[in-house]
N, C-alpha and C. Protein backbone atom coordinates (compact mmCIF):
# COMPACT_ATOMS: atom_id res chain seq x y z
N UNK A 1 107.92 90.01 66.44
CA UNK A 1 108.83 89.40 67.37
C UNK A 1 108.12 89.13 68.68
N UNK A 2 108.64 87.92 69.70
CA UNK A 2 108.26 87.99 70.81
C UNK A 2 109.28 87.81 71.95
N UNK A 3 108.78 88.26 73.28
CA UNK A 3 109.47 88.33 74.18
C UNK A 3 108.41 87.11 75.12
N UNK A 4 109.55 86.65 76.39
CA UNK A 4 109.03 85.95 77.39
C UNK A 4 108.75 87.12 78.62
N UNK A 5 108.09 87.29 79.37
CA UNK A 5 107.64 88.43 79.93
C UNK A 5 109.15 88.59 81.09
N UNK A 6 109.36 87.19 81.28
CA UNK A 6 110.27 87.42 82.22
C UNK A 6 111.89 87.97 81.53
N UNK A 7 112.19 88.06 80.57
CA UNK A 7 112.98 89.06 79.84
C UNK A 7 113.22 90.36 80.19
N UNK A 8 114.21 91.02 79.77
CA UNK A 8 114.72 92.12 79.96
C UNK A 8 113.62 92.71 78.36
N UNK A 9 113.52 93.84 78.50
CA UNK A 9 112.93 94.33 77.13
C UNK A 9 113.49 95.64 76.92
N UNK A 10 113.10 96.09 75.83
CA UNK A 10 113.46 97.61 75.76
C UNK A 10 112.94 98.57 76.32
N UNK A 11 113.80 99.89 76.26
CA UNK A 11 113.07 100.90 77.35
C UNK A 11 111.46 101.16 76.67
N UNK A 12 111.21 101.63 75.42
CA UNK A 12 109.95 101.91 75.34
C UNK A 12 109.50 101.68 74.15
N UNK A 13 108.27 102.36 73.63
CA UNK A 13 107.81 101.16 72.34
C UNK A 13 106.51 100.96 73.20
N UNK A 14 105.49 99.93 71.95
CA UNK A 14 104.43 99.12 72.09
C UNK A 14 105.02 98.03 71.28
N UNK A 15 104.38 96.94 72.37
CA UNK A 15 105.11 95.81 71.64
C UNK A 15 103.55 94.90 71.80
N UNK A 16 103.64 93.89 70.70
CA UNK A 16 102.80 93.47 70.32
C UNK A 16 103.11 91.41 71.01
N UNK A 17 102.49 91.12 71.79
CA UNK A 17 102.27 89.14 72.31
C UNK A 17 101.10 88.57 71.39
N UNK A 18 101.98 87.02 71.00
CA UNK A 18 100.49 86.30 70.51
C UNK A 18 100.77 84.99 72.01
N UNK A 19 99.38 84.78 71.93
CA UNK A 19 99.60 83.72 73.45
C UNK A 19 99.38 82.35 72.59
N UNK A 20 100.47 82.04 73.31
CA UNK A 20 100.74 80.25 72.73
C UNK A 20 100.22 79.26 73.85
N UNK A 21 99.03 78.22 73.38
CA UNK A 21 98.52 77.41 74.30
C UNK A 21 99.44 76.38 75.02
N UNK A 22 99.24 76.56 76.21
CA UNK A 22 100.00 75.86 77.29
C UNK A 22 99.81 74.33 77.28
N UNK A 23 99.03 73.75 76.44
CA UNK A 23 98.39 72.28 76.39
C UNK A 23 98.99 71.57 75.12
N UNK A 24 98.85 72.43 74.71
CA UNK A 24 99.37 72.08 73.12
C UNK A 24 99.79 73.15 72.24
N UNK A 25 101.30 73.26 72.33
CA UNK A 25 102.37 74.43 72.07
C UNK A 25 101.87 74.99 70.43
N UNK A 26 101.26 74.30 70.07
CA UNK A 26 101.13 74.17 68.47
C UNK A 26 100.22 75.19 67.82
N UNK A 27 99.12 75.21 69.51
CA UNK A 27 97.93 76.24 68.90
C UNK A 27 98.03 77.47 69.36
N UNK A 28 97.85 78.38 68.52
CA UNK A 28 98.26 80.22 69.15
C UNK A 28 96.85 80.92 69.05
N UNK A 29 96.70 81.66 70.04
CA UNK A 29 95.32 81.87 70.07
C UNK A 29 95.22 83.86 69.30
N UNK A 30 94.38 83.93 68.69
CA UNK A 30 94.11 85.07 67.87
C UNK A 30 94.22 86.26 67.86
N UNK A 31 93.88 86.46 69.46
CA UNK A 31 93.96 87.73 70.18
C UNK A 31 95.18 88.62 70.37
N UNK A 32 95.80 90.06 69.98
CA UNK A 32 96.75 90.49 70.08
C UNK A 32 96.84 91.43 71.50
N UNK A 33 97.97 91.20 72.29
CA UNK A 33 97.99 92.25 73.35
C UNK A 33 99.00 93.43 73.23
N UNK A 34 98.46 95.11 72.89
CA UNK A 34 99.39 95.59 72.81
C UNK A 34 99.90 96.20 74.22
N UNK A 35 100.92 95.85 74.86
CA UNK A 35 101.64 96.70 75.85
C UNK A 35 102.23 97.85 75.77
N UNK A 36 101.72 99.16 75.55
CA UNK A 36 103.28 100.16 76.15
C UNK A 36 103.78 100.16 76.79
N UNK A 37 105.25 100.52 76.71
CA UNK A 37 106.07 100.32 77.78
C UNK A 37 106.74 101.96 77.98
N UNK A 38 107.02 102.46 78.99
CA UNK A 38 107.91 103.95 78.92
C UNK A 38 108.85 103.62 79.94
N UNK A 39 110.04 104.46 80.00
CA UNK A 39 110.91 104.19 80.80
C UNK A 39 110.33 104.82 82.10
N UNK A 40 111.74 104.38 83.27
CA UNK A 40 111.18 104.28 84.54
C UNK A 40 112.21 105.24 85.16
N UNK A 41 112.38 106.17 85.89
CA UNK A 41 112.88 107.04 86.59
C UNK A 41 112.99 107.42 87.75
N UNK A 42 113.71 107.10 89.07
CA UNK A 42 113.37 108.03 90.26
C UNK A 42 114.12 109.10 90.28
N UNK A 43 113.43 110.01 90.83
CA UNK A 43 113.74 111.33 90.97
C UNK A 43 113.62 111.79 92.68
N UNK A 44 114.50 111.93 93.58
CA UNK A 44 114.47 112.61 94.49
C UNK A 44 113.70 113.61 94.91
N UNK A 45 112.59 113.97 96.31
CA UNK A 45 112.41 115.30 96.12
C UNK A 45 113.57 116.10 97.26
N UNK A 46 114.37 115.33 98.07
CA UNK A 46 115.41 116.23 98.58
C UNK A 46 116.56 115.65 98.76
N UNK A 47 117.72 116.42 99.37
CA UNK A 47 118.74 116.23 99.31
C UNK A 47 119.60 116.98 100.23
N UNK A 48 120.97 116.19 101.06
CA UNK A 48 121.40 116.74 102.17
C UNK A 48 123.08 116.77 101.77
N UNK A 49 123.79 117.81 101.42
CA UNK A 49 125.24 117.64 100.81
C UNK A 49 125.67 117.23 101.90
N UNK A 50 125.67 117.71 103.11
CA UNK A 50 126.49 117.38 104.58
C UNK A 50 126.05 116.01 104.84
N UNK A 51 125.25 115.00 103.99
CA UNK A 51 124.60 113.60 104.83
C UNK A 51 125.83 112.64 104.98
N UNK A 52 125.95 111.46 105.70
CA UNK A 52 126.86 110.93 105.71
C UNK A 52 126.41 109.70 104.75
N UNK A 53 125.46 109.56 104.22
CA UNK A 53 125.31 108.62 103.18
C UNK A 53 125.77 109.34 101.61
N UNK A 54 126.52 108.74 101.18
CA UNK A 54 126.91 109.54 99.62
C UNK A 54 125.86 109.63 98.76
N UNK A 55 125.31 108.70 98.70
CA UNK A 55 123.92 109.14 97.31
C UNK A 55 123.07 110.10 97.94
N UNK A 56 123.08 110.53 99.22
CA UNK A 56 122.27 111.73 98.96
C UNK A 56 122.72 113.39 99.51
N UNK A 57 124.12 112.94 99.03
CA UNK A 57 124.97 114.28 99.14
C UNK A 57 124.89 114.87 97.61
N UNK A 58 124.13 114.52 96.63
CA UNK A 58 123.78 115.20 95.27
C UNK A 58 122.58 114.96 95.17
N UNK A 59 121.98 115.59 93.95
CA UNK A 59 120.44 115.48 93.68
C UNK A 59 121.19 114.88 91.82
N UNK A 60 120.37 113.61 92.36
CA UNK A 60 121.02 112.68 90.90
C UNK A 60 119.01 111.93 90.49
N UNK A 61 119.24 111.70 89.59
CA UNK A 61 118.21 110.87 88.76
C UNK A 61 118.72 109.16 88.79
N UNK A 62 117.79 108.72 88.96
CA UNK A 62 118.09 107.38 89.18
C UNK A 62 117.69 106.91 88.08
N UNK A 63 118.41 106.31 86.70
CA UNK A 63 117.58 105.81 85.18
C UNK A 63 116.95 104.32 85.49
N UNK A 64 115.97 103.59 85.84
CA UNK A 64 115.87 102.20 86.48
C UNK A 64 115.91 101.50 85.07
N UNK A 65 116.81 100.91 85.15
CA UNK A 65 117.49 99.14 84.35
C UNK A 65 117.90 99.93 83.11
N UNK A 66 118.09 101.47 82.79
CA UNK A 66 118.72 101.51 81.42
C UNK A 66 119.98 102.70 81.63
N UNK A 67 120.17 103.51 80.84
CA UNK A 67 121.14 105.07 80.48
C UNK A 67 120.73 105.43 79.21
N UNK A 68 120.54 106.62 79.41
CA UNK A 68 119.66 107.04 78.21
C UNK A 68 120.84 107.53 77.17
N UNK A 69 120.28 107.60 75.76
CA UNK A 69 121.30 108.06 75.17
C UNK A 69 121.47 109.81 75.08
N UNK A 70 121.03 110.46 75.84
CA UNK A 70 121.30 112.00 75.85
C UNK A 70 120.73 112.23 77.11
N UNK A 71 120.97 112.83 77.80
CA UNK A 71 120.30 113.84 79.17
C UNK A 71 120.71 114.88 79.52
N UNK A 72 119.81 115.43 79.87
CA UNK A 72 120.48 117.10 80.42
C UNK A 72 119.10 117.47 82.04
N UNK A 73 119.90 118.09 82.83
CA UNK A 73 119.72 118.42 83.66
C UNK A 73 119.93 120.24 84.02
N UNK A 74 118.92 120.75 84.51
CA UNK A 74 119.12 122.50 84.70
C UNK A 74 118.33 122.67 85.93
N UNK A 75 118.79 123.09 86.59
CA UNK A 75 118.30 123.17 88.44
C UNK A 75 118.63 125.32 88.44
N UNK A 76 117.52 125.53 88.66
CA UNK A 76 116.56 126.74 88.72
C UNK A 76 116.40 127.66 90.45
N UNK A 77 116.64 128.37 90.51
CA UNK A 77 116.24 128.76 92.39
C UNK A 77 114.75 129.24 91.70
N UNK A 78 114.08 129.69 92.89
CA UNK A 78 112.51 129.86 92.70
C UNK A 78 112.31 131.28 91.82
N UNK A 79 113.29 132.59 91.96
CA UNK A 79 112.72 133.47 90.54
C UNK A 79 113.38 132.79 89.08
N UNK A 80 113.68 131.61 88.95
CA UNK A 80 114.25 131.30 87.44
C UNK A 80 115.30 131.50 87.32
N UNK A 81 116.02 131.85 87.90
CA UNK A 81 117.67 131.69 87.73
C UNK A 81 118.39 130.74 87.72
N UNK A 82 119.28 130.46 85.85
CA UNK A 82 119.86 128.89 85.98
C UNK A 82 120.74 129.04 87.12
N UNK A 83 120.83 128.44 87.95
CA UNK A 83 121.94 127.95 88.86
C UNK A 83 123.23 126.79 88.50
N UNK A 84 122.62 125.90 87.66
CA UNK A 84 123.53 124.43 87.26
C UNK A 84 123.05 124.08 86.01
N UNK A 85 123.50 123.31 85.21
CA UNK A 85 123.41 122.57 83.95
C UNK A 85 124.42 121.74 83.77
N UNK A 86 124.25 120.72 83.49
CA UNK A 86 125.21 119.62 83.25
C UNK A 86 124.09 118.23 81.96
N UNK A 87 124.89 117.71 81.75
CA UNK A 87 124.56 116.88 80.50
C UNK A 87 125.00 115.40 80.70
N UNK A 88 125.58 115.56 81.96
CA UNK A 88 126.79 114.03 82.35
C UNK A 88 126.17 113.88 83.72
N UNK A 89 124.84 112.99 83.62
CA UNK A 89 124.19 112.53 84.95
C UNK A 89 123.99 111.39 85.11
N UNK A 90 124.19 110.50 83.68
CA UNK A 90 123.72 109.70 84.13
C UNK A 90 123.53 108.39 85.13
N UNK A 91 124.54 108.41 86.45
CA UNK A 91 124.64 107.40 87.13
C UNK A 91 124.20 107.96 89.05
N UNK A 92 123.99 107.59 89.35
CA UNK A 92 123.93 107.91 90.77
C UNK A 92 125.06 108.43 91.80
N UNK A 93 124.84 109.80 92.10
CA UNK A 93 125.82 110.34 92.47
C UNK A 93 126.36 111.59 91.66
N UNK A 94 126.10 111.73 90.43
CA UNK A 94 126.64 112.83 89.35
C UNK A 94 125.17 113.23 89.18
N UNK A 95 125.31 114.87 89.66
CA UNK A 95 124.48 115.60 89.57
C UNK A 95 124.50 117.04 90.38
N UNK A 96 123.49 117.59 91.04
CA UNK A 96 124.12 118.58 91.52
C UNK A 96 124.21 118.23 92.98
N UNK A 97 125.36 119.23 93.31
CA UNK A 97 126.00 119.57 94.35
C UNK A 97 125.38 120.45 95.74
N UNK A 98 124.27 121.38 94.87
CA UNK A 98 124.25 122.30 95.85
C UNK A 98 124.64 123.83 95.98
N UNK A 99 125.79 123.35 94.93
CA UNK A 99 126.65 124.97 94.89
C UNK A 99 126.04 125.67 93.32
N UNK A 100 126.55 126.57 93.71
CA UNK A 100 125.64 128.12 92.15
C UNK A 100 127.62 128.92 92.09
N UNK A 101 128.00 128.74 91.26
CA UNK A 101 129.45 129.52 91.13
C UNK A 101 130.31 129.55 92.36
N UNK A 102 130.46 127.98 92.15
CA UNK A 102 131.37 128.28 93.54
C UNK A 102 130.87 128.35 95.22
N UNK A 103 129.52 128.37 95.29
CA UNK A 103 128.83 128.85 96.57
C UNK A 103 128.18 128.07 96.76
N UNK A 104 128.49 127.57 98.33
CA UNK A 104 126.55 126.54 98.73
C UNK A 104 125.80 127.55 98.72
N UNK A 105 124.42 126.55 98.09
CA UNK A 105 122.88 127.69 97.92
C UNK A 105 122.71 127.23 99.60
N UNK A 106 121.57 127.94 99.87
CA UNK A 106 120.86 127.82 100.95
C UNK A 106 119.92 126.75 101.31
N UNK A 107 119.42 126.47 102.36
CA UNK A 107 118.30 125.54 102.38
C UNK A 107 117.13 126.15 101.66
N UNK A 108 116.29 125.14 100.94
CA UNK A 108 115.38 125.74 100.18
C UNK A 108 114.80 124.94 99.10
N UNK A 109 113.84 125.22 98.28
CA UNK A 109 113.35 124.80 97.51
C UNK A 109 113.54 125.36 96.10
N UNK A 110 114.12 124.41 94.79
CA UNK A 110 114.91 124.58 94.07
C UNK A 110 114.35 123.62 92.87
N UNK A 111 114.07 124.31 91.48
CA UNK A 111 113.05 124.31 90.69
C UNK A 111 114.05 123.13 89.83
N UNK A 112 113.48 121.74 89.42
CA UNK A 112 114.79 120.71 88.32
C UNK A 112 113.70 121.10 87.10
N UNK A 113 114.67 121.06 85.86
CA UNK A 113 113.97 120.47 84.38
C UNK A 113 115.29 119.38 83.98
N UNK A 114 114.55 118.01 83.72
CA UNK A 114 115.13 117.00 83.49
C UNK A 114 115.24 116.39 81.98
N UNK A 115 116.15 116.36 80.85
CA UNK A 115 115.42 116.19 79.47
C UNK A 115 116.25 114.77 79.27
N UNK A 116 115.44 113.86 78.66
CA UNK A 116 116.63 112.32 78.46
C UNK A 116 116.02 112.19 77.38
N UNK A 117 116.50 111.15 76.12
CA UNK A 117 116.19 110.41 75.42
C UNK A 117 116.77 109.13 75.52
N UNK A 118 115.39 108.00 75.29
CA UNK A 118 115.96 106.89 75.16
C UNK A 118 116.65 106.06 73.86
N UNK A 119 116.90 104.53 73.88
CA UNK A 119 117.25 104.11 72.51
C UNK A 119 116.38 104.12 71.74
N UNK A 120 115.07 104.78 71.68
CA UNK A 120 113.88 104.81 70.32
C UNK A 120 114.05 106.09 70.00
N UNK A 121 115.09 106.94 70.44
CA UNK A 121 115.00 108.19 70.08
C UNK A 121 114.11 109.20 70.74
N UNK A 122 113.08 108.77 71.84
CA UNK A 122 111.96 109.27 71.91
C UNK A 122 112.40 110.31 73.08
N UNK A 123 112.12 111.46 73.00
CA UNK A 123 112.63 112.27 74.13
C UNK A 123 111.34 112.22 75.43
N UNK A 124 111.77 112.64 76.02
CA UNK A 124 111.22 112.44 77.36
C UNK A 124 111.70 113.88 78.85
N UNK A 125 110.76 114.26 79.33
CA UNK A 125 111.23 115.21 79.99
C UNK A 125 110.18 115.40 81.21
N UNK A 126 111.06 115.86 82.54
CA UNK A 126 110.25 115.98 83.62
C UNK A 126 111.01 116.95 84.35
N UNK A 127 109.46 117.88 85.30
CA UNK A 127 110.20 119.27 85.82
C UNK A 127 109.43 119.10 87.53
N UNK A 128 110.02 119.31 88.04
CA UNK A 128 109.43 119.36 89.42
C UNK A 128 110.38 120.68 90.38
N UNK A 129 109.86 120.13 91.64
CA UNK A 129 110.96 120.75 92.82
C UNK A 129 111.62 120.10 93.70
N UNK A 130 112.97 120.00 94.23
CA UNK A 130 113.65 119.43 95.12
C UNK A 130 114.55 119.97 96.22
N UNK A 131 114.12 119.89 97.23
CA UNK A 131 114.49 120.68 98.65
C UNK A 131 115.97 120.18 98.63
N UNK A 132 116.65 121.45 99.13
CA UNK A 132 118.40 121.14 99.50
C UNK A 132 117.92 121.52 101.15
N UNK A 133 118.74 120.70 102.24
CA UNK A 133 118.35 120.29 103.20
C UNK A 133 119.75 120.60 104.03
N UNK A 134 120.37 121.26 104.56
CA UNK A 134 121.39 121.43 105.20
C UNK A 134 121.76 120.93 106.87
């Protein structure tokens, strides 16, 4: 199959172009280009619940141009203690809060593991740290 580059494509995969001559549509030239593609993600490193802008009164994942078909999210304080888990992130704004049972945590630095899969099935996962900022 082919795509026009300027297309929307799928989240990930190698996808395979044959280049069609611009002079004369007729002739396709031999050479194969394989592209990988992986999905695209921003991830916050902080976050202010008291801000007066709403997207960064949570610590949310930003999915760029897709929604994955599974995600899970688990936000950690620094000795390993789950604090949060949720499975329902995927849009901007749904994520965590800040609070551990009911309680604002403190200012501080606060351990994410991020797990998604996309539509190839292919799982995908990223762990960092993200400052809560009071």
């Amino acid at each position: 199959f082919s795509y026009d580059l300027s297309d929307e494509m799928p989240i990930s995969g190698v996808f395979h172009f044959r280049m069609q001559g611009e002079e004369n549509p007729e002739t396709f030239y031999s050479n194969v280009v394989m592209v990988p593609v992986e999905p695209e993600i921003t991830i916050p490193n902080a976050f202010r619940p008291a801000s007066i802008e709403e997207e960064n009164q949570t610590f949310w994942v930003d999915f760029v141009g897709f929604s994955p078909e599974k995600s899970q999210m688990t936000i950690y304080d620094r000795n390993g203690l789950e604090l949060f888990s949720t499975d329902e992130f995927t849009n901007k704004g749904e994520g965590w809060d800040g609070r551990a049972n009911g309680e604002m945590m403190p200012d501080g630095a606060y351990i994410y593991h991020i797990r998604y899969e996309v539509n190839s099935g292919n799982p995908y996962e990223e762990k960092g740290v993200v400052y809560l900022v009071r």
